[in-house]
Protein backbone atom coordinates (compact mmCIF):
# COMPACT_ATOMS: atom_id res chain seq x y z
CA UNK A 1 27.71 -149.90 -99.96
CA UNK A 2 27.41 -146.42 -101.39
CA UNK A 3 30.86 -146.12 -102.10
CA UNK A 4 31.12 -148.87 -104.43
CA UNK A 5 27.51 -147.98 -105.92
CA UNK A 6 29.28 -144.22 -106.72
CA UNK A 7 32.52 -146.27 -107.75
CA UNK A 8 30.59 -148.60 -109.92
CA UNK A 9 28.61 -145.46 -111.89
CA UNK A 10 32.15 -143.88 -112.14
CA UNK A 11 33.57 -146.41 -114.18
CA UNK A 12 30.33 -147.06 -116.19
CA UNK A 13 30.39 -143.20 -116.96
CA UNK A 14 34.08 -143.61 -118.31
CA UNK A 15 33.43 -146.23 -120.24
CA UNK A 16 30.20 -144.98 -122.01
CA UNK A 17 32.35 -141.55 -122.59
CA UNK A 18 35.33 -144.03 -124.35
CA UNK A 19 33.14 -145.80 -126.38
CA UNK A 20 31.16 -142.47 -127.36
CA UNK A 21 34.30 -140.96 -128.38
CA UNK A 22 35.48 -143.85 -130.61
CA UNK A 23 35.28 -143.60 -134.15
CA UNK A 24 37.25 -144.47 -137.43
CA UNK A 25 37.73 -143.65 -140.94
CA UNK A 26 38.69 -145.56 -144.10
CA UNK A 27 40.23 -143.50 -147.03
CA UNK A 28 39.62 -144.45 -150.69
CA UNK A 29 43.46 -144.03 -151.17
CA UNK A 30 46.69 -144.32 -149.48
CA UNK A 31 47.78 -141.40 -147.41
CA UNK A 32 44.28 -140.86 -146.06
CA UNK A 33 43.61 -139.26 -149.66
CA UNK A 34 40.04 -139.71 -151.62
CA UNK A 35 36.56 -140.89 -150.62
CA UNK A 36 36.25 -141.32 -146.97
CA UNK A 37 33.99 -143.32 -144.86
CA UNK A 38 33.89 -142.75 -140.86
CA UNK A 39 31.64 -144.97 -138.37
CA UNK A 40 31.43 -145.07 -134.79
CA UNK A 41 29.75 -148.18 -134.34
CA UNK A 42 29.47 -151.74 -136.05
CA UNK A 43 28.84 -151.56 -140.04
CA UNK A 44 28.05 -155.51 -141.40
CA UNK A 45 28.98 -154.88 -144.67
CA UNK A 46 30.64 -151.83 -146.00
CA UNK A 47 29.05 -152.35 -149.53
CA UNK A 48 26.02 -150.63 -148.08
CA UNK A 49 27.86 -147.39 -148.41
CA UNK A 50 29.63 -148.39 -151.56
CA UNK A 51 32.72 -149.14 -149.72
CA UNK A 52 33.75 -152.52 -149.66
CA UNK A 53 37.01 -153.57 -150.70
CA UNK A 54 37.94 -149.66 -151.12
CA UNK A 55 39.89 -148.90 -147.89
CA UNK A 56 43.61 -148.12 -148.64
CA UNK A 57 44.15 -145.98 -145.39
CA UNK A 58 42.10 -145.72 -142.24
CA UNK A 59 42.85 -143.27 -138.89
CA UNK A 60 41.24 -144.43 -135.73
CA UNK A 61 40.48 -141.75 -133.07
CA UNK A 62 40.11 -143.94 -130.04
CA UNK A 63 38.91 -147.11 -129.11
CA UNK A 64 40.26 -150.43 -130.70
CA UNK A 65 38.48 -151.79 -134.08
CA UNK A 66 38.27 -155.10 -135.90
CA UNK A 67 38.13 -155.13 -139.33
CA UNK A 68 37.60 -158.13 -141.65
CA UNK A 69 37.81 -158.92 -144.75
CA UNK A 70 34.45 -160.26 -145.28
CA UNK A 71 31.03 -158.75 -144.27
CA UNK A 72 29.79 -159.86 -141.04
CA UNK A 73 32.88 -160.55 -139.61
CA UNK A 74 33.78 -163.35 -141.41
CA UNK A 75 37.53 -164.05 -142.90
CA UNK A 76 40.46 -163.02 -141.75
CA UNK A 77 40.13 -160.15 -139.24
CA UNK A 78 42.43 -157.14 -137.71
CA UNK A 79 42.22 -155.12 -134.65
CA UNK A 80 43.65 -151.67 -135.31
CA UNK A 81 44.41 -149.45 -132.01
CA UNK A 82 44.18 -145.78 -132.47
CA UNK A 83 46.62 -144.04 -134.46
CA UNK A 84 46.88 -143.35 -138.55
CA UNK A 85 47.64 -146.18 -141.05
CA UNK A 86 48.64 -144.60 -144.02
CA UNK A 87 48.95 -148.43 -146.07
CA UNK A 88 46.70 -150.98 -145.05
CA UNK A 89 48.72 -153.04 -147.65
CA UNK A 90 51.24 -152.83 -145.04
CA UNK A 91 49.21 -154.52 -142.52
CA UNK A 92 48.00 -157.36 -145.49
CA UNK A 93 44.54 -156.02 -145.74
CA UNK A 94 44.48 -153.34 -148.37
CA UNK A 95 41.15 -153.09 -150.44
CA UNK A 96 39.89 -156.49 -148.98
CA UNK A 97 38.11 -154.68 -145.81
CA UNK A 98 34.18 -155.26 -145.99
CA UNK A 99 32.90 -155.56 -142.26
CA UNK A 100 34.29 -153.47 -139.22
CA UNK A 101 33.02 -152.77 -135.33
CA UNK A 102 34.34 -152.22 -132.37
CA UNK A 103 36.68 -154.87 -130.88
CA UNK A 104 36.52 -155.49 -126.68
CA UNK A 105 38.41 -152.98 -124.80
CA UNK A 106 42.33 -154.31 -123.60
CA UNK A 107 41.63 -155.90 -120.35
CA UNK A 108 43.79 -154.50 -117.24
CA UNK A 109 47.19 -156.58 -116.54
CA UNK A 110 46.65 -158.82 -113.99
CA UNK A 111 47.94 -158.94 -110.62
């Protein structure tokens, strides 16, 4: 019973220290260039900070993000994994981003 109690804690600590360390950041301008705008949790509507429909390049530094057109999540929506988008254009959502958060964590293959 301990062992699975220690096991459990374990991978509650790991996730808490992945979502911690997830963040991302929407440039102004292509090639991460101009205003920027970084969040590590849920923002409703990006026009709070003067930044909806303004994104033209985002990075994310871990963890997996949906982003959609519309404040609170409605309209078409993307997940973006970590790594640097220098276009969102590219991805068909340039300057129409308005809501973003956190998207569920890829569950493990099964089997």
């Amino acid at each position: 019973m301990q062992m699975k109690l220690k096991i459990l804690l374990g991978a509650a600590g790991v996730f808490c220290a992945t979502q911690a360390a997830a963040q991302v950041t929407f440039y102004e301008d292509e090639g991460f260039r101009g205003r920027f705008l970084t969040t590590e949790g849920t923002v409703w509507d990006l026009a709070q900070y003067g930044f909806s429909g303004r994104a033209e390049s985002v990075v994310v530094s871990g963890g997996r993000w949906e982003a959609c057109e519309q404040p609170r999540f409605q309209g078409p929506c993307v997940i973006l994994a970590p790594g640097s988008y220098d276009s969102l254009g590219r991805l068909g959502v340039g300057q129409q981003i308005s809501s973003v958060r956190p998207a569920d964590p890829v569950p493990p293959p099964a089997g």
